[in-house]
N, C-alpha and C. Protein backbone atom coordinates (compact mmCIF):
# COMPACT_ATOMS: atom_id res chain seq x y z
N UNK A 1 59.54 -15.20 104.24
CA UNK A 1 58.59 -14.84 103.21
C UNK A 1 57.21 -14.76 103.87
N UNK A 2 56.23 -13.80 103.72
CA UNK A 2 55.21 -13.44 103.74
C UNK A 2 54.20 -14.70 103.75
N UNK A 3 53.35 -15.02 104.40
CA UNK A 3 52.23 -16.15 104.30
C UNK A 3 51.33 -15.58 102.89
N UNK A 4 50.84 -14.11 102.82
CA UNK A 4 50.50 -14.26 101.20
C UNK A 4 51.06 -13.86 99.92
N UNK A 5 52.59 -13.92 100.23
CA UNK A 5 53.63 -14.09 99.02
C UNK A 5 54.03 -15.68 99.24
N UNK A 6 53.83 -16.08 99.79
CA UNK A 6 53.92 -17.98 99.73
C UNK A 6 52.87 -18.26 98.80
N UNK A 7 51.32 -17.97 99.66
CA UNK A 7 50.30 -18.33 98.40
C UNK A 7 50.30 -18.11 97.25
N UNK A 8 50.85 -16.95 96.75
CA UNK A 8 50.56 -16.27 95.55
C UNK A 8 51.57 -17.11 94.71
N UNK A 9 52.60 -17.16 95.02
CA UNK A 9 53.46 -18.77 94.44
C UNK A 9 52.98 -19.92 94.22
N UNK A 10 52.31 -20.62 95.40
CA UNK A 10 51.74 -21.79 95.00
C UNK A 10 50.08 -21.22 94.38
N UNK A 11 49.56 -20.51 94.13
CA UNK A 11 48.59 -20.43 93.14
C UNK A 11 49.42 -20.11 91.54
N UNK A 12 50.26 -19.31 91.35
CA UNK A 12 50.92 -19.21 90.42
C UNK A 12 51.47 -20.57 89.85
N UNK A 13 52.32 -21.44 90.56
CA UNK A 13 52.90 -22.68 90.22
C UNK A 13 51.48 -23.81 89.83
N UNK A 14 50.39 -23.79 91.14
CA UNK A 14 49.88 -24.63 90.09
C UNK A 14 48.94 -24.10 88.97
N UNK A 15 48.72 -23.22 88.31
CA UNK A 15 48.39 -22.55 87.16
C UNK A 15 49.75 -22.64 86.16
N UNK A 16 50.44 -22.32 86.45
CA UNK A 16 51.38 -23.10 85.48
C UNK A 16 51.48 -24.27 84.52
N UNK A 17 51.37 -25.37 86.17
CA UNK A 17 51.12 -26.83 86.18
C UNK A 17 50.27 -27.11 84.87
N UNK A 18 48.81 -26.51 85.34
CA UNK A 18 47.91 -26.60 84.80
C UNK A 18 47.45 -26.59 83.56
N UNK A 19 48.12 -25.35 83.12
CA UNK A 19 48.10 -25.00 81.70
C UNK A 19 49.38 -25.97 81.14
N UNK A 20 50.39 -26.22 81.77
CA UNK A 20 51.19 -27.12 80.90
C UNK A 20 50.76 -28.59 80.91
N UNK A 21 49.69 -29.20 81.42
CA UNK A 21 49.50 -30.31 81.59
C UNK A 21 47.99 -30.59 80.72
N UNK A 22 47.08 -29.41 80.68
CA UNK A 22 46.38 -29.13 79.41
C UNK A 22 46.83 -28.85 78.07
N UNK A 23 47.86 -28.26 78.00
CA UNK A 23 48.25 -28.17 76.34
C UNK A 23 49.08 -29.62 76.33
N UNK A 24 49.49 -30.20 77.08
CA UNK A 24 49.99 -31.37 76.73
C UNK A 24 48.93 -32.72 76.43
N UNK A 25 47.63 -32.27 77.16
CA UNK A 25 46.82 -33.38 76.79
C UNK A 25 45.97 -33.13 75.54
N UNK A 26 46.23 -31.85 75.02
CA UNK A 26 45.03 -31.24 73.87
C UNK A 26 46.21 -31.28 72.82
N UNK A 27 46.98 -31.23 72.53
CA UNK A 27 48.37 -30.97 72.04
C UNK A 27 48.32 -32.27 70.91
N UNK A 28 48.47 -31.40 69.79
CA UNK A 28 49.13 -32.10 68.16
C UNK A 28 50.13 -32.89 68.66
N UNK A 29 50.93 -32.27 69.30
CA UNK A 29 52.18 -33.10 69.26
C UNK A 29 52.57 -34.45 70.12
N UNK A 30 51.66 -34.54 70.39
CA UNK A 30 51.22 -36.17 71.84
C UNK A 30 51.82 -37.28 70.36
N UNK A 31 51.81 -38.18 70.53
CA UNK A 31 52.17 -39.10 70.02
C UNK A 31 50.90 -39.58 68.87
N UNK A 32 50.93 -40.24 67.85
CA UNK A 32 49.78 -40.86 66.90
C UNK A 32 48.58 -41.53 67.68
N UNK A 33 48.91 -42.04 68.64
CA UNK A 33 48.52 -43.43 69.29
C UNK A 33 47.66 -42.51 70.72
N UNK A 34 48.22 -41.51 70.98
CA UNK A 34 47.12 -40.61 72.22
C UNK A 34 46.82 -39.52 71.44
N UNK A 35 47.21 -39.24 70.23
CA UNK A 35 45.82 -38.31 69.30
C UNK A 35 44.60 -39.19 68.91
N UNK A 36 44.96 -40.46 68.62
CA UNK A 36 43.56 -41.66 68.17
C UNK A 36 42.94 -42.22 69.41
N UNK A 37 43.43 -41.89 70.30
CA UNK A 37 42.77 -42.63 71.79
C UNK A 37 41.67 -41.60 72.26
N UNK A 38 42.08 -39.84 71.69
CA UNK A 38 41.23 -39.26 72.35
C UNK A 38 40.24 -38.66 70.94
N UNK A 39 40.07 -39.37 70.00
CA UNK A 39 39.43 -39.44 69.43
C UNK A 39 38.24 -40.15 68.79
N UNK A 40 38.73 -41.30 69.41
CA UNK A 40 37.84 -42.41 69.63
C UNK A 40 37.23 -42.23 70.93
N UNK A 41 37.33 -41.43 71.83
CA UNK A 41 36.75 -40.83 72.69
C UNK A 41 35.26 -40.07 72.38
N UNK A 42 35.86 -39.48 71.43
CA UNK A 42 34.60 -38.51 70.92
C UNK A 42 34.03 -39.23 69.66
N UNK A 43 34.14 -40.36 69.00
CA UNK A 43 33.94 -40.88 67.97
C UNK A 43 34.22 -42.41 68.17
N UNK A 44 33.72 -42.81 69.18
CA UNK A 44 33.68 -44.11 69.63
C UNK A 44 33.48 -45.30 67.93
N UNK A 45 34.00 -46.39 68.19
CA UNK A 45 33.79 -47.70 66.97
C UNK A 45 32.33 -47.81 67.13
N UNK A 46 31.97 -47.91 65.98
CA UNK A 46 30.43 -48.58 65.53
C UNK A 46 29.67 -47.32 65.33
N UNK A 47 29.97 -46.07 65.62
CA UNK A 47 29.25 -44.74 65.30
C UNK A 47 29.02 -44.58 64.07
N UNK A 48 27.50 -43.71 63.50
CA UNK A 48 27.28 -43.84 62.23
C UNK A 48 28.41 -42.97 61.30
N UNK A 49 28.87 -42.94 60.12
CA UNK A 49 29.58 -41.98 59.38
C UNK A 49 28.98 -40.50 59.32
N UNK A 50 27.31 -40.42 59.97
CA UNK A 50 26.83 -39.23 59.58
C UNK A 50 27.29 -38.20 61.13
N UNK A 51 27.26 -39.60 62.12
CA UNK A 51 28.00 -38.84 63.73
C UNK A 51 29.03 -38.56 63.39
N UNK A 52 30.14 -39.14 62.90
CA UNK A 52 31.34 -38.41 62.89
C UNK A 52 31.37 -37.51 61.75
N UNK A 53 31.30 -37.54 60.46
CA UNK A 53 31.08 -36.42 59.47
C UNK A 53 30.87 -35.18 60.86
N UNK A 54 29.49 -34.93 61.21
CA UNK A 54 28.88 -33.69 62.12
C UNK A 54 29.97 -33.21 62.80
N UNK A 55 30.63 -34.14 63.82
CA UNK A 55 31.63 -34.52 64.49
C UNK A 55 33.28 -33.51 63.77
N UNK A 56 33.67 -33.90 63.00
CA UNK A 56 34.43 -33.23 62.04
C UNK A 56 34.29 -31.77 61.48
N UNK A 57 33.20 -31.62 61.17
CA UNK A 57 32.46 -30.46 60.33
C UNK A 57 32.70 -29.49 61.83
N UNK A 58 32.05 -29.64 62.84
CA UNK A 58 32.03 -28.81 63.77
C UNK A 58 33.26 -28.72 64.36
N UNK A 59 34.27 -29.63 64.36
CA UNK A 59 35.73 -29.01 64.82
C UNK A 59 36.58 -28.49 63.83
N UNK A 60 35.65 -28.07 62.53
CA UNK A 60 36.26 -27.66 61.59
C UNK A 60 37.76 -28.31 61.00
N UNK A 61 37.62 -29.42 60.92
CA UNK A 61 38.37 -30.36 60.46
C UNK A 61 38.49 -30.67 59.27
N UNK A 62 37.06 -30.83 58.82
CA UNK A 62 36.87 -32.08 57.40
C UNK A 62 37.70 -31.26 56.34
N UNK A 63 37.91 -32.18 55.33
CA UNK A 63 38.94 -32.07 54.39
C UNK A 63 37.78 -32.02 53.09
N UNK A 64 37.39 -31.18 52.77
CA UNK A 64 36.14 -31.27 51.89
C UNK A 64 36.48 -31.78 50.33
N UNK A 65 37.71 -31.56 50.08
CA UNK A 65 38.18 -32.03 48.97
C UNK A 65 38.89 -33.04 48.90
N UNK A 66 38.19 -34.31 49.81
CA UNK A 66 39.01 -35.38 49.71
C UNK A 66 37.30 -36.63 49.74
N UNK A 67 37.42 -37.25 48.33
CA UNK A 67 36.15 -37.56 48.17
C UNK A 67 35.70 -39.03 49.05
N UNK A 68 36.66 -39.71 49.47
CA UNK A 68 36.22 -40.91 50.61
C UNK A 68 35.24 -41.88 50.66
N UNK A 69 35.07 -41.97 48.60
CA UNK A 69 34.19 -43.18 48.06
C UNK A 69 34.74 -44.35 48.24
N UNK A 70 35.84 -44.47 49.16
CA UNK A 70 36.38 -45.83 49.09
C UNK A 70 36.92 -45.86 50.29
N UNK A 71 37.69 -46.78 51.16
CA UNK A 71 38.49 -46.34 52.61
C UNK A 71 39.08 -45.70 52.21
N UNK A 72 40.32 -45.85 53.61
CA UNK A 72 41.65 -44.80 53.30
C UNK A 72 42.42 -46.22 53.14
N UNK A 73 44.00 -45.52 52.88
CA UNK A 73 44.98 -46.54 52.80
C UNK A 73 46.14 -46.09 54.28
N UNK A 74 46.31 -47.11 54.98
CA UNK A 74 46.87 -46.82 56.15
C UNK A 74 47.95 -47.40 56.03
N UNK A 75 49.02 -46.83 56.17
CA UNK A 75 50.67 -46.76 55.76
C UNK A 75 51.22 -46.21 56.93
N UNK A 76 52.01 -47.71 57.43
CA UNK A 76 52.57 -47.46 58.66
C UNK A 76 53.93 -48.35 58.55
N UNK A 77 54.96 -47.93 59.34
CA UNK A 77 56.62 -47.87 58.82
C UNK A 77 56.20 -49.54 59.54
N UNK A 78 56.93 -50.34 58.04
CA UNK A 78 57.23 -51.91 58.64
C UNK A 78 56.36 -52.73 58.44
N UNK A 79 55.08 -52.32 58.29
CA UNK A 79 53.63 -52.96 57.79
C UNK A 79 53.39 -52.55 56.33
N UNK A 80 53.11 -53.53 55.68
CA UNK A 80 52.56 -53.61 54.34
C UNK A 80 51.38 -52.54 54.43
N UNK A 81 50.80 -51.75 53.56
CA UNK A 81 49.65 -50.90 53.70
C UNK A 81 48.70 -51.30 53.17
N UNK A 82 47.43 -51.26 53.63
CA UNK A 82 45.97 -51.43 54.11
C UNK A 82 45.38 -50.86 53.61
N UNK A 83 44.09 -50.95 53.08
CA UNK A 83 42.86 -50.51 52.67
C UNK A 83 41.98 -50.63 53.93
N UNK A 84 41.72 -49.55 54.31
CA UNK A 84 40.60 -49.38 55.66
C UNK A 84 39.40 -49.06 55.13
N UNK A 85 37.85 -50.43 55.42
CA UNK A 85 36.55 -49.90 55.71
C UNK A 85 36.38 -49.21 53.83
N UNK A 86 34.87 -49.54 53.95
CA UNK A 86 34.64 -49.09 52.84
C UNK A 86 34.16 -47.84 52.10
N UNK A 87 33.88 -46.63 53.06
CA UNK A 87 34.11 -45.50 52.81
C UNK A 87 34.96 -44.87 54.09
N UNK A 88 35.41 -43.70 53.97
CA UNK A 88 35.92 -42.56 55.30
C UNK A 88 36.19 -41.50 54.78
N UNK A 89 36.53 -40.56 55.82
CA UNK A 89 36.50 -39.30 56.16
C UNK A 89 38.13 -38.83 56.52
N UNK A 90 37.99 -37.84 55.78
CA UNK A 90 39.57 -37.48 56.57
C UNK A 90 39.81 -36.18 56.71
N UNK A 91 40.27 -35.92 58.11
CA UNK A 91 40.07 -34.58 58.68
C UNK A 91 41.73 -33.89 58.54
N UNK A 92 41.88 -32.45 58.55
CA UNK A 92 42.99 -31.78 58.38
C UNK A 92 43.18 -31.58 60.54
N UNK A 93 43.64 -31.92 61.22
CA UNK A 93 43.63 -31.51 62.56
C UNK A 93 44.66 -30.98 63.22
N UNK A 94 45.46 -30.29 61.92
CA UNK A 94 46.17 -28.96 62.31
C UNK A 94 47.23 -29.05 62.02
N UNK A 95 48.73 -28.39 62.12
CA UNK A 95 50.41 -28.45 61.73
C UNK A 95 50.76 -28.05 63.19
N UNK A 96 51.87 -28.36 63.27
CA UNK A 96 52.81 -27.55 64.22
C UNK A 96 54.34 -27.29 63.83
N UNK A 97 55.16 -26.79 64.19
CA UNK A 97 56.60 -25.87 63.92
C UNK A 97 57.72 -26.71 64.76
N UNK A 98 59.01 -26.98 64.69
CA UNK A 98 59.76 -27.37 65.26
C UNK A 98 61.15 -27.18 64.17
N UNK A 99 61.50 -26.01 64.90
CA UNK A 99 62.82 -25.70 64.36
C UNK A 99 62.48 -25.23 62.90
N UNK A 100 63.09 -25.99 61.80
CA UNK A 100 62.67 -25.35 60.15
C UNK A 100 61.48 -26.46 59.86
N UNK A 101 61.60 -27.59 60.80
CA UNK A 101 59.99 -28.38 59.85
C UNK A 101 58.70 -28.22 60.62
N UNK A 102 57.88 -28.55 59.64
CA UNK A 102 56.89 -28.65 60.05
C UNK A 102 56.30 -30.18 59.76
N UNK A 103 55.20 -30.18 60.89
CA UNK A 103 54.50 -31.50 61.24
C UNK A 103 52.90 -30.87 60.67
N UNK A 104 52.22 -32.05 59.85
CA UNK A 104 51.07 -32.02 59.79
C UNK A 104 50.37 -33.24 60.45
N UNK A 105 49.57 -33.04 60.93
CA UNK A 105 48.36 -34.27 61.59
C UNK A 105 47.39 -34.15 61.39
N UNK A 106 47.48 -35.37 60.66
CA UNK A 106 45.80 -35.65 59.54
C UNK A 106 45.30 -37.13 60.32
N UNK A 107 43.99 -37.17 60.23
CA UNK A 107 43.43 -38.12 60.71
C UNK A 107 42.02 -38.90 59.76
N UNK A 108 42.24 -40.13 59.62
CA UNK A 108 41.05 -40.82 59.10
C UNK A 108 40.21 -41.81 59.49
N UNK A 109 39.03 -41.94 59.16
CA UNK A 109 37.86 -42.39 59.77
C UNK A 109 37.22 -43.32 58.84
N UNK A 110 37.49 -44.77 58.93
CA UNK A 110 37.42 -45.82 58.25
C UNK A 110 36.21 -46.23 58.47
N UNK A 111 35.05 -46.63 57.30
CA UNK A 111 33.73 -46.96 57.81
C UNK A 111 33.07 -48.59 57.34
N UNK A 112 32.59 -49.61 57.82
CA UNK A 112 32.34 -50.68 57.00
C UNK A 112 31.03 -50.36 55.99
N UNK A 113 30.63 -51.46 55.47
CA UNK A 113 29.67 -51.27 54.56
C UNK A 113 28.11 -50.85 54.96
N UNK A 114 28.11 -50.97 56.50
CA UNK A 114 27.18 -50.52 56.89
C UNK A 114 26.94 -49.32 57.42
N UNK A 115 27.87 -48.33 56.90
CA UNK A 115 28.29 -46.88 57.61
C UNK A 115 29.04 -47.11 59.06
N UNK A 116 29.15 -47.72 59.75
CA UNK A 116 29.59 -47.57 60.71
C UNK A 116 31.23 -47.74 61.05
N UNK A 117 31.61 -46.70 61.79
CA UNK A 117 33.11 -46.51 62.56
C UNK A 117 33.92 -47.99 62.74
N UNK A 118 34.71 -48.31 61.82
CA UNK A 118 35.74 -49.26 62.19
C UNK A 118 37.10 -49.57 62.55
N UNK A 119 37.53 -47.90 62.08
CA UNK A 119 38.92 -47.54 62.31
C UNK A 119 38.78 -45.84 62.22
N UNK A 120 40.08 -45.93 62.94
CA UNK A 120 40.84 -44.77 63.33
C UNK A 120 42.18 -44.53 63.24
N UNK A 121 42.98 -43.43 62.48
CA UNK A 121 43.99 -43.98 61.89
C UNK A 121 44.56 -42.21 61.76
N UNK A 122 45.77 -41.90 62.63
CA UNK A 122 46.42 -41.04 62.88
C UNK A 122 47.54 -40.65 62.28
N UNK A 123 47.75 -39.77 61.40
CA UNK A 123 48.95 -39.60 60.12
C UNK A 123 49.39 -38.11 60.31
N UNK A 124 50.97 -38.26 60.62
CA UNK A 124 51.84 -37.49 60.41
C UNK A 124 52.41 -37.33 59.53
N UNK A 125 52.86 -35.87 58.74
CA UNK A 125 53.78 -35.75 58.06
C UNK A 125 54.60 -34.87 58.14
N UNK A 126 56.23 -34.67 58.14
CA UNK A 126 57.27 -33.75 58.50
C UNK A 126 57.40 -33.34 57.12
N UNK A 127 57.86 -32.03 56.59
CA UNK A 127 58.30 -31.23 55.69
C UNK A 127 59.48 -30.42 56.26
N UNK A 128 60.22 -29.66 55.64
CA UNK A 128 61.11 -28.86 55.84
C UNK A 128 60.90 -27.87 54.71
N UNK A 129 61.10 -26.50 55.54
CA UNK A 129 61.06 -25.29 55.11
C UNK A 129 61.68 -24.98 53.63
């Protein structure tokens, strides 16, 4: 084989790589627990509700018809469910397809009484077609 039909392979392979190792880190479908890790990334604990609101609004997220005068309730398999923080936010952060169901991933943003970020709280839901 050719020295620049070798390269053109290994530039091809790692562009491949690349792009499969970016949609896997940007990717709905990562687990609950590394969608809230990289969100608290960008929305670190103790941030005001008006940073993340902005925060939301600009990834075109927010759920505008969901009024968040009170926490959320966080319902997780095996744990009794929770009242989170005394107001939040809850963002729509997209569906994805698998076979006939679909997955939604919604996310909420639990705030204490002083506006500030106390939770983060990552929610799936499966439907079928």
């Amino acid at each position: 084989m050719s020295r620049k039909r070798k390269l053109l392979f290994l530039v091809f392979g790692v562009t491949i790589a690349a792009l499969v190792a970016w949609l896997f880190v940007f990717s709905l479908r990562r687990p609950e627990s590394g969608i809230r890790a990289s969100l608290l990334r960008s929305t670190p604990l103790g941030s005001s509700s008006q940073e993340v609101r902005t925060y939301v609004e600009r990834q075109g997220w927010l759920a505008t018809n969901y009024v968040g005068s009170a926490g959320f309730l966080k319902q997780e398999a095996g744990v009794p469910a929770v009242e989170v923080g005394a107001t939040s936010i809850r963002g729509e952060l997209g569906h994805y397809r698998s076979g006939l169901f679909q997955t939604y991933v919604t996310a909420f943003w639990g705030f204490d009484t002083n506006g500030r970020l106390m939770d983060v709280w990552v929610w799936k839901t499966t439907d079928g077609l």
